[in-house]
Each structure stands twice: as structure tokens, then as C-alpha cells.
Protein backbone atom coordinates (compact mmCIF):
# COMPACT_ATOMS: atom_id res chain seq x y z
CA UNK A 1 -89.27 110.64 112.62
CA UNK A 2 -92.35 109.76 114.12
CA UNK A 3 -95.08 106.84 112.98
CA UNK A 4 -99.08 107.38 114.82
CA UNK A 5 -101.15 104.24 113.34
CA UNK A 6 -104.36 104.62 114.72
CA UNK A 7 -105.60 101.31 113.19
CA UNK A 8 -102.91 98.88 112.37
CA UNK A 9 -99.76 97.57 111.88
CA UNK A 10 -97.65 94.47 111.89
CA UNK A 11 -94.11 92.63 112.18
CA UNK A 12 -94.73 93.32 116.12
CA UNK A 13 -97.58 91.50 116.58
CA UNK A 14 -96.16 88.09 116.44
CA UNK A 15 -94.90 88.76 119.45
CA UNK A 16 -98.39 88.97 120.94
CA UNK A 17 -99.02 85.01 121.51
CA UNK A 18 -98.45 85.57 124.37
CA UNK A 19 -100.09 88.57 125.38
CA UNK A 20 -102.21 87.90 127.34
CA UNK A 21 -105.32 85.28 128.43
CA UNK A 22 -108.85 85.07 126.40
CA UNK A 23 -107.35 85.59 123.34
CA UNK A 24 -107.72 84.15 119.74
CA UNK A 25 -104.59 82.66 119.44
CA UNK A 26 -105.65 81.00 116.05
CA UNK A 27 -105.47 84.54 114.84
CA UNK A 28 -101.22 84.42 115.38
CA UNK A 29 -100.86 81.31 113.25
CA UNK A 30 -100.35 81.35 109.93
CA UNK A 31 -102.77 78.50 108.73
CA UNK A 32 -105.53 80.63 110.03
CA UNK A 33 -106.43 83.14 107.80
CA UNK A 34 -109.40 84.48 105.97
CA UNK A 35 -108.96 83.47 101.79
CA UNK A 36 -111.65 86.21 101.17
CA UNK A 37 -109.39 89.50 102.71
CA UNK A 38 -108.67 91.98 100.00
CA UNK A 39 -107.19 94.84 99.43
CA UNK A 40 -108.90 97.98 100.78
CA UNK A 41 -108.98 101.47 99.42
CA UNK A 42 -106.28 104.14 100.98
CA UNK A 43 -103.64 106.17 100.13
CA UNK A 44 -101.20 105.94 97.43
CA UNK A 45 -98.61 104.19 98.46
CA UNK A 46 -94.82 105.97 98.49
CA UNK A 47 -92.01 104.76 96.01
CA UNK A 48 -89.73 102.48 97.72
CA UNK A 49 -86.94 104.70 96.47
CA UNK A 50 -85.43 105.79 99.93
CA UNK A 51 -85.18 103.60 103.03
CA UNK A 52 -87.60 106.14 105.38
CA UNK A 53 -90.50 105.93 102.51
CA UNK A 54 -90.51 102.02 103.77
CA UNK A 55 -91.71 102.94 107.32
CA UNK A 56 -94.44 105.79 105.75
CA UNK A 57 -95.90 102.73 103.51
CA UNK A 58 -96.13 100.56 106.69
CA UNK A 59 -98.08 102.95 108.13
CA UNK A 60 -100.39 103.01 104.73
CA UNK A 61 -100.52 99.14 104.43
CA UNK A 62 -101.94 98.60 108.28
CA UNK A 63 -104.18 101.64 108.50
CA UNK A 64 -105.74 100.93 105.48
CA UNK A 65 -105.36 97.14 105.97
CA UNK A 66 -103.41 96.45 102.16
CA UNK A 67 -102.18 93.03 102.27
CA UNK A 68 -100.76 93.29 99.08
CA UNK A 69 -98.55 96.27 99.65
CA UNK A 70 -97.46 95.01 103.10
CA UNK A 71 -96.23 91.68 101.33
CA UNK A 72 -94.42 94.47 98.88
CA UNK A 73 -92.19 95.74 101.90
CA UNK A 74 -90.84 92.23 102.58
CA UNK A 75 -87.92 91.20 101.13
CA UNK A 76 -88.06 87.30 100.12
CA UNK A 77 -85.44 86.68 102.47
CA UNK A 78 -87.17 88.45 105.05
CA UNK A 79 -87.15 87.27 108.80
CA UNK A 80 -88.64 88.92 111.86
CA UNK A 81 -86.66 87.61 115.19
CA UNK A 82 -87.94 86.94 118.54
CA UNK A 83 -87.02 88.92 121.07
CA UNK A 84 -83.93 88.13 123.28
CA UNK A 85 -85.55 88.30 126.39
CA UNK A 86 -87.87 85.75 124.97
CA UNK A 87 -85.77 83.73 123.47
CA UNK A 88 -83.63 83.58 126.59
CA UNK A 89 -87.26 81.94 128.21
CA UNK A 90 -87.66 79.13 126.23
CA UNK A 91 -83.73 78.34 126.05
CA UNK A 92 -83.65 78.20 129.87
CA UNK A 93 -86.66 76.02 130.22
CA UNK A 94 -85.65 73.86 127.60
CA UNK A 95 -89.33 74.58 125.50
CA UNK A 96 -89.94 75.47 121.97
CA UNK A 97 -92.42 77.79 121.11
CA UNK A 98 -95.38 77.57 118.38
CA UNK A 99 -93.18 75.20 115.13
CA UNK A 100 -96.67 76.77 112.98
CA UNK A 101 -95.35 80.01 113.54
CA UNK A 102 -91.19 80.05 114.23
CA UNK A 103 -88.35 78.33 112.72
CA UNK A 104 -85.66 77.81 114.88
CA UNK A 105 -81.51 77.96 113.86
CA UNK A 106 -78.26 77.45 116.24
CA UNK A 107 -75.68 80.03 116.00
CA UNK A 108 -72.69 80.91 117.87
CA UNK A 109 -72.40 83.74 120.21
CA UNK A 110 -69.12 84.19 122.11
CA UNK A 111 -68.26 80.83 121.80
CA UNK A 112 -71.52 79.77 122.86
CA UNK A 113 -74.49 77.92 120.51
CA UNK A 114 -77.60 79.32 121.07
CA UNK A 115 -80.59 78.95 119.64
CA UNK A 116 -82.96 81.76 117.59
CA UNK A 117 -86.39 81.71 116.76
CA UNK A 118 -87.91 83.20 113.88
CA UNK A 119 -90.87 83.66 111.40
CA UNK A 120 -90.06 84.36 107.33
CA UNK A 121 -92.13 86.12 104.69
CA UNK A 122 -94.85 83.57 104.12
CA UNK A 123 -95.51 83.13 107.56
CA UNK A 124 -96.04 86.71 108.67
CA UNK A 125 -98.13 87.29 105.06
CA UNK A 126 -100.42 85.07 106.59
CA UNK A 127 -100.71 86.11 110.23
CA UNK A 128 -101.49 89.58 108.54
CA UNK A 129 -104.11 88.55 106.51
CA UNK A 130 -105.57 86.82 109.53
CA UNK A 131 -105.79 90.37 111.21
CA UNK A 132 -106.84 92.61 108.11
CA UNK A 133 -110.03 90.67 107.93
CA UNK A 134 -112.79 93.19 108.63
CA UNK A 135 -115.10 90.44 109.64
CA UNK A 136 -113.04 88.83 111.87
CA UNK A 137 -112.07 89.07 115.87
CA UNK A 138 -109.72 92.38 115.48
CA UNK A 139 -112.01 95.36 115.96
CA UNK A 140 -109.21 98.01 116.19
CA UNK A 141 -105.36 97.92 116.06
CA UNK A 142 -103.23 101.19 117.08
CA UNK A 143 -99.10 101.51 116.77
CA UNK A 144 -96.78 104.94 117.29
CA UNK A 145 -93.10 104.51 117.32
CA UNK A 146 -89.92 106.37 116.30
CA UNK A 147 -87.18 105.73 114.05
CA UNK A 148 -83.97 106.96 113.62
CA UNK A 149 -81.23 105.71 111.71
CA UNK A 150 -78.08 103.87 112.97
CA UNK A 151 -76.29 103.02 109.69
CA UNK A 152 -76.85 103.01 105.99
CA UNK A 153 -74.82 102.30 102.77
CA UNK A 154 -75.67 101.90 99.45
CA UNK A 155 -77.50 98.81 99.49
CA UNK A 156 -78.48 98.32 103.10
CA UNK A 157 -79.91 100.52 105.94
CA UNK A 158 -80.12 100.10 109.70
CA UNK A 159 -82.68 101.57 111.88
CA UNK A 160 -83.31 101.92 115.62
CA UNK A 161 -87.02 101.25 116.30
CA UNK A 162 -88.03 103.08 119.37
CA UNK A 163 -90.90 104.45 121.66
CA UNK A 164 -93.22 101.75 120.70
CA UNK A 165 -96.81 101.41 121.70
CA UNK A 166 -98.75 99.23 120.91
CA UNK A 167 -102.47 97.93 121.58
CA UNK A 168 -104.79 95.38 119.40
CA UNK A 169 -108.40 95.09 120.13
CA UNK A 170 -109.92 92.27 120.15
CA UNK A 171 -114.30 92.18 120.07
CA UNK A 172 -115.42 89.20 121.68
CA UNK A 173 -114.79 88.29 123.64
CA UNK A 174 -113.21 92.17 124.44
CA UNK A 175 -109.29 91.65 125.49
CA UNK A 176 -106.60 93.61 124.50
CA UNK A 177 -103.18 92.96 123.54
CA UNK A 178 -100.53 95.41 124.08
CA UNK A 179 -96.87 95.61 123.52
CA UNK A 180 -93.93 98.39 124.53
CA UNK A 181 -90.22 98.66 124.35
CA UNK A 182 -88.24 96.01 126.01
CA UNK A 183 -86.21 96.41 129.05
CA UNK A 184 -82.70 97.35 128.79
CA UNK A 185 -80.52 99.00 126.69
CA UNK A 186 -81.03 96.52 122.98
CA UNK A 187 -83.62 98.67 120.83
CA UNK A 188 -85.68 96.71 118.38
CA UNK A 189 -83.86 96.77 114.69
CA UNK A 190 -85.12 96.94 111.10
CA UNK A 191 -82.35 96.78 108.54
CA UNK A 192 -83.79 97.30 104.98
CA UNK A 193 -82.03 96.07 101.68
CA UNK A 194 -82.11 97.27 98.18
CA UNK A 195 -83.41 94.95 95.84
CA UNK A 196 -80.67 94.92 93.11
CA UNK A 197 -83.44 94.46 90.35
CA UNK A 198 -86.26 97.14 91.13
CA UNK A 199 -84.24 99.20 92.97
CA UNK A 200 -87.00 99.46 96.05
CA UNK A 201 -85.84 99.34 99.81
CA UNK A 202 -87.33 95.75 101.55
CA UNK A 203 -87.64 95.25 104.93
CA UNK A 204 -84.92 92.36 105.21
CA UNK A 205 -84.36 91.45 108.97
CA UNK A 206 -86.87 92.51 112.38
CA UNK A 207 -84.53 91.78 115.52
CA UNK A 208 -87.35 92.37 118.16
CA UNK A 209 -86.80 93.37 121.19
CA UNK A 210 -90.38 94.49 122.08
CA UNK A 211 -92.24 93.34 125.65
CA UNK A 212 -95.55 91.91 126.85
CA UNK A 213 -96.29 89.36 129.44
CA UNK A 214 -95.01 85.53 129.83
CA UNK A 215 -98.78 84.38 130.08
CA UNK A 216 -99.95 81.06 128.43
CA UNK A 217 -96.61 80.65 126.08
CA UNK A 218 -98.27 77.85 124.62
């Protein structure tokens, strides 16, 4: 299936820090936001009955910029992950990127500790709100990508993310931020969970593996 948002969308754009130059980076961090965004009229949203109805309601929250139901599709244990290939960047030059944005854990990968980087729930709440304002710096945000699934049971579902394009505009000063598939062969993931209580599929983990420039990593 196939996801056109002309206007907006998410989880990916954390990875736009570092984008490129002239931007508002103050927009990526999550103790910049804007207390007076609310939610905007748009389309009902879908049940959360069925793992695909999860992607549809992404495309509802960041079109019609709806904070509230794009907090909805996070599971409280959510966590989007930096890419590898970025990842790989900051582990060979010893740096750690943004602590206001990523948390950082070591695990072990054939034999080896590495280091990950990622943002949770809270964190990427915020960054949205920060780019749902209507009177802030984001003028116009537009996403298409595919999914297809990889592996499902009955309380978990794993999805290949692919085909992504990506551009945020940015008024003034005017600078745009774009973002694509990665290089190689590792597709960006989504694996959803059931929430035992409600019954509604949550986004539960984002394993990026999107691609913009290396520019001004700080």
C-alpha cells in the first residue's frame, strides 16, 4: 500500500537535524514547542483495530496537523531509532549527538557493544507539536512512502517502510529539508503492538534507516 501526504508527517523528521544549513534547529528539540497548538479539524480518524489502519491515521494526524491523535498511535513504550548509518558516524568519531533530543543505550551485537541512539514518546510529542504550529517556521511538509508487511502475529506486526520521500518547508528564511531511503539493502522498520487493554495497534519501535546529509551534526 501506498501513503501521499501532501502536508505532513512525522517519526522521520528527527532525522532532519541535520539536514541541511539555515535551518531552525530549535524546531527538532523537544523543549521548543508552541503551548498554544491545537487540534485542527480533518477527517475521522480510523479504528486502530488492524495494524494497516495505523499508517492511514498517520497520514490523517500530519495532513491535518492532530497532535492529539498522533500521540494516540504511540505506544508508551514507543522509541524511534537513529539510523545505522548515522549511528555508525558518531560511534566512529567518538561524538554524541543532541542529549535534548536522543537517549543513548549499549547493546551487544556479535559480540561487540555498540552504542544506539534514540528518542521515546514524550520527546517526539513535542518535536511534533513544534512543527504543527500554523504560526510557526514550517510552511509546508510533504511525505509518500510504501509499506508492506514482513511479519505479524497476534499481538505484534512488522512492516517494511519503503520508497520514502520526503521534503519540509521551511518560510524564512526559505530552506528545505528533505529525506529518502538509505543506502543499502536495511529498509526502515515499524513494528506495531497491540495494546492488551484497548485492543488498538501502537506504533511500538521506528528502526530508521532513512538518509540526508552529514551537515552541521551539531
Amino acid at each position: 500500500m501506498k501513503l501521499l501526504l501532501t502536508t505532513v508527517t512525522l517519526a522521520f523528521t528527527l532525522l532532519l537535524i541535520i539536514s541541511c544549513s539555515s535551518r531552525d534547529l530549535s524546531l527538532f528539540r523537544p523543549s521548543t514547542w508552541f503551548p498554544t497548538v491545537t487540534d485542527n479539524a480533518g477527517p475521522s480518524a480510523l479504528p486502530l483495530d488492524m495494524p494497516e489502519n495505523v499508517f492511514e491515521n498517520l497520514m490523517i494526524a500530519y495532513n491535518s496537523r492532530v497532535p492529539s491523535l498522533y500521540e494516540r498511535l504511540l505506544d508508551d513504550e514507543y522509541r524511534f531509532y537513529m539510523s545505522q548509518s548515522l549511528t555508525s558516524y558518531y560511534n566512529e568519531e567518538n561524538r554524541s549527538p543532541d542529549p535534548a533530543t536522543w537517549n543513548s543505550e549499549v547493546v551487544t551485537e556479535n559480540s561487540i557493544s555498540v552504542v544506539k541512539y534514540y528518542t521515546d514518546k514524550n520527546k517526539d510529542v513535542s518535536v511534533a507539536r513544534n512543527l504543527f504550529s500554523s504560526t510557526g517556521p514550517i510552511s509546508d511538509i510533504s511525505l509518500s512512502f510504501d509499506y508492506s508487511p514482513l511479519d505479524a502475529n497476534a499481538d505484534t506486526a512488522d512492516f517494511k517502510i519503503s520508497n520514502i520521500a520526503m521534503t519540509i518547508t521551511q518560510r524564512n528564511p526559505f530552506v528545505q529539508f528533505t529525506v529518502e531511503d538509505g543506502p543499502g539493502k536495511i529498509p526502515t522498520r515499524i513494528i506495531l503492538k497491540k495494546n492488551p487493554a484497548s485492543n488498538e495497534w501502537k506504533i511500538y519501535r521506528w528502526y530508521d534507516n532513512t538518509y540526508s546529509s552529514y551537515d552541521d551534526l551539531d
